[in-house]
N, C-alpha and C. Protein backbone atom coordinates (compact mmCIF):
# COMPACT_ATOMS: atom_id res chain seq x y z
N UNK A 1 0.85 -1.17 0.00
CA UNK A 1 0.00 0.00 0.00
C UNK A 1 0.89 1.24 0.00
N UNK A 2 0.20 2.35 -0.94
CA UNK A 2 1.37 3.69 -0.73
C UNK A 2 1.34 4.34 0.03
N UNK A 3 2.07 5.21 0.61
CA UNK A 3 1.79 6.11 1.61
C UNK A 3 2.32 7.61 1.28
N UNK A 4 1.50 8.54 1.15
CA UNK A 4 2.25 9.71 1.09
C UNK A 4 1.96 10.65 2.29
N UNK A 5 2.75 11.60 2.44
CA UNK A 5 2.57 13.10 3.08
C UNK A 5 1.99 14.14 2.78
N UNK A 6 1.19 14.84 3.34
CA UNK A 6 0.17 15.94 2.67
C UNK A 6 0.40 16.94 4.11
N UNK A 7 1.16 17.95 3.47
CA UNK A 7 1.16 18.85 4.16
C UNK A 7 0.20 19.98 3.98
N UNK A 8 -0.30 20.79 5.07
CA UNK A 8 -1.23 21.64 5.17
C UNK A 8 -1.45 22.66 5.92
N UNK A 9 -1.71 24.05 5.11
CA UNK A 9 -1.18 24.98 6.13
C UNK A 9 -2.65 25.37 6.67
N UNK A 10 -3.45 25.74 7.86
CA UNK A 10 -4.75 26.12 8.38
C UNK A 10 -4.75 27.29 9.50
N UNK A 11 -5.47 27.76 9.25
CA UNK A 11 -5.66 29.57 9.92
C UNK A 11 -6.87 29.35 10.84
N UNK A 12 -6.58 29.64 11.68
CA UNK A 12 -7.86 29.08 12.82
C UNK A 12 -8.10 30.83 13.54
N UNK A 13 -9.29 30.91 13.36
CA UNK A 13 -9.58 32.46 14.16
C UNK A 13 -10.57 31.64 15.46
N UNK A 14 -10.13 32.44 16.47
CA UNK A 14 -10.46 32.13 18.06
C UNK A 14 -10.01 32.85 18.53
N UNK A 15 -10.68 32.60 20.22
CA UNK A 15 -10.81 33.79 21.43
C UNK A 15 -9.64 33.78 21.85
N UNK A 16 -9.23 34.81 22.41
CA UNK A 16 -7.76 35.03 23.03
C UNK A 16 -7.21 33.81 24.05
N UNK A 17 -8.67 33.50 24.97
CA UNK A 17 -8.40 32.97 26.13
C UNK A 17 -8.40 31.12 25.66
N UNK A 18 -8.23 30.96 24.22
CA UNK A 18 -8.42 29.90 23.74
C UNK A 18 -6.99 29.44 23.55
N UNK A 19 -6.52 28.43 23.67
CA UNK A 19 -5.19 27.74 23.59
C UNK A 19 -4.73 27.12 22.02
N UNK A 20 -4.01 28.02 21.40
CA UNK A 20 -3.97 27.42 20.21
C UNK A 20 -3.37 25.66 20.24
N UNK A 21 -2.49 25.49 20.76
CA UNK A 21 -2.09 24.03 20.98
C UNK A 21 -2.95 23.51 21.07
N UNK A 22 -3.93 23.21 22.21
CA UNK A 22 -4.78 22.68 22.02
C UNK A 22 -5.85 22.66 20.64
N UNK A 23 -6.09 23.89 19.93
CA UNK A 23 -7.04 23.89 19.25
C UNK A 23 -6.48 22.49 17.79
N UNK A 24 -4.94 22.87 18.08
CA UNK A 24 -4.26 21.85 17.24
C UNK A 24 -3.93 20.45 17.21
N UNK A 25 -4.16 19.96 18.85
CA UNK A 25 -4.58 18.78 18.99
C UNK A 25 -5.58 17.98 18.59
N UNK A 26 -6.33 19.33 18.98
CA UNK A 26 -8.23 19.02 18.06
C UNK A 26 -8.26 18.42 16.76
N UNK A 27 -8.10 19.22 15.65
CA UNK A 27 -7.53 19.15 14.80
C UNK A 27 -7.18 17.73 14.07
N UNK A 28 -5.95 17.82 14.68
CA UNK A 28 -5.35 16.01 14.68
C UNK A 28 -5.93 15.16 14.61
N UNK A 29 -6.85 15.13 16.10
CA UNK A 29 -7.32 13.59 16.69
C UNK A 29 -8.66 13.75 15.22
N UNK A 30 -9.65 14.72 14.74
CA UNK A 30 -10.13 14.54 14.07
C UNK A 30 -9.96 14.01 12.18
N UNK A 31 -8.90 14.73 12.00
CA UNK A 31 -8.02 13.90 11.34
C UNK A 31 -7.86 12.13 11.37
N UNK A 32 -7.17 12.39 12.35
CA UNK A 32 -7.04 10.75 12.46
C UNK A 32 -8.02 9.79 12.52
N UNK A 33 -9.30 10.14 13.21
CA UNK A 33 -11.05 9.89 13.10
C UNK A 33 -11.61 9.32 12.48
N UNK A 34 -11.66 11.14 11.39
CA UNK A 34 -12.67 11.19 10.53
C UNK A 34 -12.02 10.38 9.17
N UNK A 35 -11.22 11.08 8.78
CA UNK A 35 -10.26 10.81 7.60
C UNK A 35 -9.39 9.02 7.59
N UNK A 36 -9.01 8.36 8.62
CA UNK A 36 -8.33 7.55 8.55
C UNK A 36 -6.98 7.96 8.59
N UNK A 37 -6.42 8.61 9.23
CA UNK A 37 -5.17 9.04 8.91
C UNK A 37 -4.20 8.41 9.71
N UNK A 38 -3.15 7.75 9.26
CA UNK A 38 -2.40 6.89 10.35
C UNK A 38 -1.60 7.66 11.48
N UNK A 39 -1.22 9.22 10.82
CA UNK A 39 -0.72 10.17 12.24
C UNK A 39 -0.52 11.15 11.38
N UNK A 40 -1.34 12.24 12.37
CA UNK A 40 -1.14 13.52 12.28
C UNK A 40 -0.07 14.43 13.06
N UNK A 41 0.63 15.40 12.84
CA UNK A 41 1.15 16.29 13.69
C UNK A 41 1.32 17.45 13.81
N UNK A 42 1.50 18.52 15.01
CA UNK A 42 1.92 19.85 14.46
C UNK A 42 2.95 19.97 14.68
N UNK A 43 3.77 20.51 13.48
CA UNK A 43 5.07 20.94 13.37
C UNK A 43 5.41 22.53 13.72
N UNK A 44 4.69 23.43 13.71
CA UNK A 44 4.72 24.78 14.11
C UNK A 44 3.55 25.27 14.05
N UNK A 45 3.40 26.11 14.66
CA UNK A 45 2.50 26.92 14.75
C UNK A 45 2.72 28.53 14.78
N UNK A 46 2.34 29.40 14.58
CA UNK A 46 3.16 31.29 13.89
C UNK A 46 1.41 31.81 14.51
N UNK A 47 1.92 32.61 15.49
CA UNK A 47 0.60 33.73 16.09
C UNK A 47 0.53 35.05 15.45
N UNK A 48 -0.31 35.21 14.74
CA UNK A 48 -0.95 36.52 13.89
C UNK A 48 -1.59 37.72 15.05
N UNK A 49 -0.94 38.62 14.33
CA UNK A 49 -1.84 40.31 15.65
C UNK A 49 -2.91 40.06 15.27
N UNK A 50 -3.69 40.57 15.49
CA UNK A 50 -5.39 40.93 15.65
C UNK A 50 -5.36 41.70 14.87
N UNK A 51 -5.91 41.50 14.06
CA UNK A 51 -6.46 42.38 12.35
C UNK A 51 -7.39 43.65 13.00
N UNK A 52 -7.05 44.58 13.02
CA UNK A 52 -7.88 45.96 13.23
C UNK A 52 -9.13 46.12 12.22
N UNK A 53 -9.98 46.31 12.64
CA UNK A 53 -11.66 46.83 11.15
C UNK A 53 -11.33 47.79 11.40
């Protein structure tokens, strides 16, 4: 069976008091779930300012 890598970059907007790590664990385990995925991971994560309207 083949196996490849699919990398993916995702922008998650949430509350301050929200833990991005965690939101990235989330993420994962659904991945792995929904999709069948034999392992997910996060490799980095980069925090964006707060976009001014």
């Amino acid at each position: 069976m083949a196996r490849t890598d699919i990398f993916l970059k995702v922008v998650v907007e949430h509350e301050e008091e929200e833990s991005p790590s965690r939101l990235a664990e989330e993420i994962c385990r659904r991945l792995e779930k929904l999709y069948g995925v034999r392992y997910a991971e996060v490799s980095s994560m980069v925090r964006q300012g707060a976009e001014e309207t």
